[in-house]
Structures are given as C-alpha cells and as structure tokens.
N, C-alpha and C. Protein backbone atom coordinates (compact mmCIF):
# COMPACT_ATOMS: atom_id res chain seq x y z
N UNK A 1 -30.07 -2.98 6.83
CA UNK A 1 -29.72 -2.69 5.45
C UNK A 1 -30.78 -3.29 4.54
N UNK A 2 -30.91 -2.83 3.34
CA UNK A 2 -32.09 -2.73 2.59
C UNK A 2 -31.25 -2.99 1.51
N UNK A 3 -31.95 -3.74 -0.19
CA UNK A 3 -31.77 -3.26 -1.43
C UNK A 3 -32.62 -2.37 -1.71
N UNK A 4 -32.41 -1.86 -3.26
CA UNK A 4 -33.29 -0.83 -3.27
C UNK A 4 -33.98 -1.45 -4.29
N UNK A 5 -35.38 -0.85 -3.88
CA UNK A 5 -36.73 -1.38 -4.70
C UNK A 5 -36.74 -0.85 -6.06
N UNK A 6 -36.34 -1.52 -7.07
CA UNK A 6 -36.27 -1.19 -8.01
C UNK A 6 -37.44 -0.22 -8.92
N UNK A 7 -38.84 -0.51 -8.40
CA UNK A 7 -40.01 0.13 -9.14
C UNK A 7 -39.39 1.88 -7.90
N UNK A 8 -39.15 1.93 -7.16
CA UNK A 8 -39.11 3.64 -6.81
C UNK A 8 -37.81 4.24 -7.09
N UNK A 9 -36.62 2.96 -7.26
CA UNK A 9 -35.19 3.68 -7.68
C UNK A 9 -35.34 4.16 -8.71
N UNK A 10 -34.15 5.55 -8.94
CA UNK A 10 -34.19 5.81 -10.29
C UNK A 10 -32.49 5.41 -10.80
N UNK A 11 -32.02 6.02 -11.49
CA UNK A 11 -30.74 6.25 -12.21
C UNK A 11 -29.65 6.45 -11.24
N UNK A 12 -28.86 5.25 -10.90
CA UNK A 12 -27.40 5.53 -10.37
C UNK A 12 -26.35 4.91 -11.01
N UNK A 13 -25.45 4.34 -10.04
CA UNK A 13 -24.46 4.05 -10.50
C UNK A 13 -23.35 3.46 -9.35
N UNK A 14 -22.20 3.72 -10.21
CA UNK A 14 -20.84 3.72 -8.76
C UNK A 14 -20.01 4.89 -9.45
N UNK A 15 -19.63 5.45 -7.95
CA UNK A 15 -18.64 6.46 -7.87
C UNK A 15 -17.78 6.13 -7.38
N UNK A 16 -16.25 6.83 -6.95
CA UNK A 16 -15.03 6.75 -6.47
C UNK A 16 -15.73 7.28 -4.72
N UNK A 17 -14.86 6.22 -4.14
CA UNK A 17 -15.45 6.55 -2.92
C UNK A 17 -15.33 8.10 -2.34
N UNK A 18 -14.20 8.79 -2.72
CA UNK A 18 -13.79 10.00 -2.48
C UNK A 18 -15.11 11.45 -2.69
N UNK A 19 -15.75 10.44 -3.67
CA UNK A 19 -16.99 11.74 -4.29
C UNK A 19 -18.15 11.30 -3.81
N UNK A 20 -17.98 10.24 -2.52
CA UNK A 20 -19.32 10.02 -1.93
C UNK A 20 -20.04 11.35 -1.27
N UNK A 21 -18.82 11.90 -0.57
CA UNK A 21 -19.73 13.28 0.37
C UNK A 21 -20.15 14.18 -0.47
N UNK A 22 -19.68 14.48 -1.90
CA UNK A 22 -19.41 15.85 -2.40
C UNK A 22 -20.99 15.86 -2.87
N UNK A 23 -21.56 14.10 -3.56
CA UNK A 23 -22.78 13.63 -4.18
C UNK A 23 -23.45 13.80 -3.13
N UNK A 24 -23.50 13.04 -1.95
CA UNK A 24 -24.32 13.46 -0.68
C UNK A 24 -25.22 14.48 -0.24
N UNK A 25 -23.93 15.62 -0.26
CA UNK A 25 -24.71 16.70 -0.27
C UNK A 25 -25.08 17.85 -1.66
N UNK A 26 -24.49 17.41 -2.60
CA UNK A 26 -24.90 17.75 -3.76
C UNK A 26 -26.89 17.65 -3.93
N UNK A 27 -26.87 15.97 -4.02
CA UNK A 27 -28.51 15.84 -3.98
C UNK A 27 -29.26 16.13 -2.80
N UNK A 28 -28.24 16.25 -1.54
CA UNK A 28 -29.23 16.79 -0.67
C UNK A 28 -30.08 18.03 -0.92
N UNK A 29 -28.72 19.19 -1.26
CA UNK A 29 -29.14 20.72 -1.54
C UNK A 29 -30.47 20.39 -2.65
N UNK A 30 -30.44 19.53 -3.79
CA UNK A 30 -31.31 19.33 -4.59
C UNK A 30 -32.44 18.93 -4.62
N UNK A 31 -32.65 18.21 -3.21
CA UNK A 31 -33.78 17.65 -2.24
C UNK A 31 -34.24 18.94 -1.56
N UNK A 32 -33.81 19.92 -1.27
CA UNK A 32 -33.83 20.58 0.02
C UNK A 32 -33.88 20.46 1.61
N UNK A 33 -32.34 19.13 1.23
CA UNK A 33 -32.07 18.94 3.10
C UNK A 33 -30.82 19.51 3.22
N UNK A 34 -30.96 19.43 4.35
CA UNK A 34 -29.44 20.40 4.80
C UNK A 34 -28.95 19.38 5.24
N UNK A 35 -27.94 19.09 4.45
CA UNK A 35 -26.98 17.60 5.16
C UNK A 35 -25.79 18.79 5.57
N UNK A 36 -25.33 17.51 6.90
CA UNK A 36 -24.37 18.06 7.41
C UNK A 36 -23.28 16.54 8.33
N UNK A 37 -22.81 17.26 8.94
CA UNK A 37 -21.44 16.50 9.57
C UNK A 37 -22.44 14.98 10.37
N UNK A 38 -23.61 15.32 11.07
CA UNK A 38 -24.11 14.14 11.64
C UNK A 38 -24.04 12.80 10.66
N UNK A 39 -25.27 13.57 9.88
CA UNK A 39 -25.41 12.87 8.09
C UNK A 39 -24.52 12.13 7.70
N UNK A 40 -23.30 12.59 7.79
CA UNK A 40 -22.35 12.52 6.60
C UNK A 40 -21.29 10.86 7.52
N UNK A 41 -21.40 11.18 9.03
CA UNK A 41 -21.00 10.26 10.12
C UNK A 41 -21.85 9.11 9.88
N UNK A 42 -22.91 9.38 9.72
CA UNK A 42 -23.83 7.96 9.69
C UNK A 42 -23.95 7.16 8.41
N UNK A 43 -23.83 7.85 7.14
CA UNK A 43 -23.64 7.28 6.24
C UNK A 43 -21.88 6.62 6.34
N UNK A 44 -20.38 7.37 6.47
CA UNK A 44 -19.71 7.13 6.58
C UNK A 44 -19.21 5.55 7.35
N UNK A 45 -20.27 5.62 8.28
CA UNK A 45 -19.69 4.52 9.67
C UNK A 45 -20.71 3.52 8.94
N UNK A 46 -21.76 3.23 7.96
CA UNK A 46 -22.70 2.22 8.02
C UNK A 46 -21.92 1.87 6.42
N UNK A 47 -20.99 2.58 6.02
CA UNK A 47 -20.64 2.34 4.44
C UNK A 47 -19.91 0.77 4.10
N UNK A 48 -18.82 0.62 5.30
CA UNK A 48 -17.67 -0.40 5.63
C UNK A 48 -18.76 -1.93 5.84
N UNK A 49 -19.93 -1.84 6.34
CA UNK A 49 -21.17 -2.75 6.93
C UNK A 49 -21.47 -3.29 5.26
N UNK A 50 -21.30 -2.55 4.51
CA UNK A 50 -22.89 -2.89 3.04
C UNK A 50 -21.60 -3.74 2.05
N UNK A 51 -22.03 -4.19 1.06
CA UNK A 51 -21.61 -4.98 0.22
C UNK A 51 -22.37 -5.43 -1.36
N UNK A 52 -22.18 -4.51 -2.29
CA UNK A 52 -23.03 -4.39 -3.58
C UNK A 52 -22.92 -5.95 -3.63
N UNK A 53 -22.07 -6.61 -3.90
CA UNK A 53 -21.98 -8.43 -4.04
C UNK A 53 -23.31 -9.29 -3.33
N UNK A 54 -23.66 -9.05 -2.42
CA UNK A 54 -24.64 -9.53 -1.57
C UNK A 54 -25.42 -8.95 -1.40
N UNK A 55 -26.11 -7.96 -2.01
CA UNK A 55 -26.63 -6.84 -2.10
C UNK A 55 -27.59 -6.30 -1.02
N UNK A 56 -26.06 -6.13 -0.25
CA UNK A 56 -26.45 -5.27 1.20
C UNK A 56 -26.22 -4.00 1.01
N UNK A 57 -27.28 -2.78 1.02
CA UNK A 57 -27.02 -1.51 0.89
C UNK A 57 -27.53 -0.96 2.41
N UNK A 58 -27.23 0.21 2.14
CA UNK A 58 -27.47 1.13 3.71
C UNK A 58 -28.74 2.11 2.92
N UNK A 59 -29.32 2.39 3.71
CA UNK A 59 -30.37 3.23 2.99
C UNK A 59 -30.63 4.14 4.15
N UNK A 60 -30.67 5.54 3.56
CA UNK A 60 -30.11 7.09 4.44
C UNK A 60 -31.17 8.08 3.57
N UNK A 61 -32.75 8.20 4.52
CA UNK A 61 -33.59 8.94 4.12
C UNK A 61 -32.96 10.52 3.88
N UNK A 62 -33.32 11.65 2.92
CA UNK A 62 -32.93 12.75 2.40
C UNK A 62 -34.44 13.35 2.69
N UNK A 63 -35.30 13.96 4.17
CA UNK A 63 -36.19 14.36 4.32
C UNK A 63 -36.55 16.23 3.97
N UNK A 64 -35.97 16.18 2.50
CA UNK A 64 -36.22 17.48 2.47
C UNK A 64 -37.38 18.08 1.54
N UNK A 65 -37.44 19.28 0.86
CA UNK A 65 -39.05 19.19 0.23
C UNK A 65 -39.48 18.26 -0.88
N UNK A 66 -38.46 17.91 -1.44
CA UNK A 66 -38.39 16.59 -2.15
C UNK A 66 -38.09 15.45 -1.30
N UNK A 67 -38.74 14.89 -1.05
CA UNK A 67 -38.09 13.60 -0.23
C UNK A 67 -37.61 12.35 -0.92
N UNK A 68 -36.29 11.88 -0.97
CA UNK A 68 -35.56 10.93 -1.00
C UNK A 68 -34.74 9.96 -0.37
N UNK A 69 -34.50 8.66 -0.60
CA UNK A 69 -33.61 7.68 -0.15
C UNK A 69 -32.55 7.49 -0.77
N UNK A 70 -31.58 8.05 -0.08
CA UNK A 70 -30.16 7.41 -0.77
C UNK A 70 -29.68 5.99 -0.22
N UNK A 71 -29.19 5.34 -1.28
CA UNK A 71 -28.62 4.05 -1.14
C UNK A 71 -27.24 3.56 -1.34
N UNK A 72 -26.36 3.15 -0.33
CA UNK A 72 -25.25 3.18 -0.53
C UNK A 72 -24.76 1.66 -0.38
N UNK A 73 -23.58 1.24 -1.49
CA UNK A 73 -23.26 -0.09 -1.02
C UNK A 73 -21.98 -0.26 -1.72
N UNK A 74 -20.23 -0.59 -0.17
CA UNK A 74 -19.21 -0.66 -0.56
C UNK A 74 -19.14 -1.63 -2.32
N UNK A 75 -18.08 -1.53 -2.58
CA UNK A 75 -17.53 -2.65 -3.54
C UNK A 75 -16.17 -3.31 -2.70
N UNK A 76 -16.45 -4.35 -1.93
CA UNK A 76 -15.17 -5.06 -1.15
C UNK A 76 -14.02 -4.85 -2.14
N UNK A 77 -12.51 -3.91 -1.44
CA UNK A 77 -11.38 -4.34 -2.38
C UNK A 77 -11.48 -3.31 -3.11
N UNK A 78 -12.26 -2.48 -2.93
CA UNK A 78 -11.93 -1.28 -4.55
C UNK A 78 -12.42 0.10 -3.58
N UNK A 79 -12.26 1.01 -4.71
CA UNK A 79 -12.65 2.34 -4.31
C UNK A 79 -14.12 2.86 -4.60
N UNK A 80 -14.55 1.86 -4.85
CA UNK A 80 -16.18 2.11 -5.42
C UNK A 80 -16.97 1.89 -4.45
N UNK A 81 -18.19 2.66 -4.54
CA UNK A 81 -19.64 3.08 -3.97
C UNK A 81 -20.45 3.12 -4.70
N UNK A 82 -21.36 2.33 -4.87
CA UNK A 82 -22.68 1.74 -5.60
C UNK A 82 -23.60 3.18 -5.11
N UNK A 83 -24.40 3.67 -6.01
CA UNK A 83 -25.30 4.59 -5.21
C UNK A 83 -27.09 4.79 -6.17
N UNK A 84 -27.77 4.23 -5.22
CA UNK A 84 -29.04 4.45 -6.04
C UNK A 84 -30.05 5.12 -5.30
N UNK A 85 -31.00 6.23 -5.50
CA UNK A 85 -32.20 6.99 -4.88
C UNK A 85 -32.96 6.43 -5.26
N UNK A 86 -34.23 6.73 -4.56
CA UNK A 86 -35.42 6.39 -4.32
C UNK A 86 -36.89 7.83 -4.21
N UNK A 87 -37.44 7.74 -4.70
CA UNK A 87 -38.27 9.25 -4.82
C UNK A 87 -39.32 8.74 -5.72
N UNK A 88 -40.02 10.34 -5.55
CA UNK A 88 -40.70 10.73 -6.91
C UNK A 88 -40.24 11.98 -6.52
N UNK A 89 -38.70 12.20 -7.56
CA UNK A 89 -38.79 13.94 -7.57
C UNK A 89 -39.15 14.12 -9.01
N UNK A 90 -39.65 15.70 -8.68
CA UNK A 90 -39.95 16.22 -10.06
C UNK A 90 -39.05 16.42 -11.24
N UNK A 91 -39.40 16.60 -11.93
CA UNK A 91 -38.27 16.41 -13.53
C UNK A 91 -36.97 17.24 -13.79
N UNK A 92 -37.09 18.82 -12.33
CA UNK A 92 -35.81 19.35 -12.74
C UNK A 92 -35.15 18.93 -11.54
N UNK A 93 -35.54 18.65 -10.62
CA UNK A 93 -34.68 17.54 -9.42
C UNK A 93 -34.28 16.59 -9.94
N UNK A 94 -34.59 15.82 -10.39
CA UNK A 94 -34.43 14.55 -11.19
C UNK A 94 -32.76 14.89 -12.09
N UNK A 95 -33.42 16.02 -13.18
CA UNK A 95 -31.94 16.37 -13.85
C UNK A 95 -31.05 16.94 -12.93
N UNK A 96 -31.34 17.38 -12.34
CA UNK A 96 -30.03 18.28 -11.32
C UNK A 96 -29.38 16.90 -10.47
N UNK A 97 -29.79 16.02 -10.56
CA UNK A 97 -29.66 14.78 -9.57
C UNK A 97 -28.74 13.88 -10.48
N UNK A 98 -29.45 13.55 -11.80
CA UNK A 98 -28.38 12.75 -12.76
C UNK A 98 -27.45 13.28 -13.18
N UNK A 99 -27.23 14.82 -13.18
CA UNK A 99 -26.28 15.90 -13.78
C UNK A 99 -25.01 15.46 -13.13
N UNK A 100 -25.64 15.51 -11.15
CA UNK A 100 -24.51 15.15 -10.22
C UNK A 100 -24.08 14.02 -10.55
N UNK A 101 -24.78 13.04 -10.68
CA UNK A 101 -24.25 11.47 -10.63
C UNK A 101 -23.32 11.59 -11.89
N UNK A 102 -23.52 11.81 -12.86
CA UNK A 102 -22.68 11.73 -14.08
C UNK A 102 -21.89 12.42 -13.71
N UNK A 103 -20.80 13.75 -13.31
CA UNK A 103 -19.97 14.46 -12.95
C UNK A 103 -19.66 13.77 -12.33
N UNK A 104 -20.05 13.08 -11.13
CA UNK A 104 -19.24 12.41 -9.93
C UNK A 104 -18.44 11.14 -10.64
N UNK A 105 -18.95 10.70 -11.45
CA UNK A 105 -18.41 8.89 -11.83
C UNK A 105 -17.47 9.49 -12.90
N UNK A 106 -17.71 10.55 -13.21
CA UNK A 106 -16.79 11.12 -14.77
C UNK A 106 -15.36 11.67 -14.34
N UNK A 107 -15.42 12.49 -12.98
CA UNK A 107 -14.45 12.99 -12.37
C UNK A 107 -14.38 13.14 -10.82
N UNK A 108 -13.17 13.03 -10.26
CA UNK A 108 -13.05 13.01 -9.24
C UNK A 108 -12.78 14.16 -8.64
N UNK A 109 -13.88 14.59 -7.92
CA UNK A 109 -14.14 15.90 -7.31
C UNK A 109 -14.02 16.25 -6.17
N UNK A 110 -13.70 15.44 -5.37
CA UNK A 110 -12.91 15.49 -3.64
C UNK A 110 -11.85 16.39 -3.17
C-alpha cells in the first residue's frame, strides 16, 4: 500500500462505499480500460487492508489509453472510501473524471 503522491494526484475525495464500483468503472471507461469482475475483486479484497487515518491506501493501476492510478483508502467505522487518481489525463478526461467524483459523493448511485 502506497499514499498518493500528491504532485501527480489530482481532485478526489470520499464516497459512500456503495458507489465505489459504479466510480471504478465509471473512470475506467474514461481512461479507456475495460474494468471488470477481476478488477473490481482486487480492489474489493485489498479495500478492508487500507486505512485513510494512517494513510494506508491501495493503489490499483487503470492501464488504459489514458493511464491512471486509482487510490483507495477505508474510513474504519463508517461507510466511506477516500479516493484519489494519479495521471496526466487530458482536460476532457480530467472533466469527465471530476463530473463522476462529484455525482458519486452527491448521490448514491448503487
């Protein structure tokens, strides 16, 4: 487990844990990876491990034509998921990316 390097993170946040997958593959499609059920197992099983408090995150490369790092880290005791990327995507990836994050923390979409 990794924090995330603040000079390559961009704009996250915390979501309801419920809208972890929906964001997942939301920015994947926006990356151009095809996340799927493996993906979604490995982030799932390494989520319970991380701890935003101690700032243990899981970090789950997004190798698609945009390439990104997603960063994930429980909140012990709550329903929250810390979530920050890592990139240089271009400016309408970027918005299509914060568009998701804001929808996800605004409403619960599961």
């Amino acid at each position: 487990m990794t924090t995330p390097n603040p000079d390559e993170a961009f704009d996250g946040g915390w979501i309801n844990d419920m809208n972890l997958r929906p964001l997942c593959e939301s920015v994947a499609h926006f990356a151009g990876y095809e996340f799927d059920d493996s993906d979604w197992q490995a982030i799932e099983t390494a989520l319970p491990t991380t701890d935003v408090e101690r700032s243990d995150w899981y970090d789950y490369p997004l190798l698609g034509e945009v390439p990104l790092t997603l960063f994930v880290a429980a909140d012990p005791g709550s329903s929250v998921v810390f979530v920050r990327l890592a990139g240089e995507p271009d400016s309408r990836t970027k918005a299509q990316i914060e568009a998701a994050l804001y929808i996800f923390v605004m409403w619960e979409v599961a």
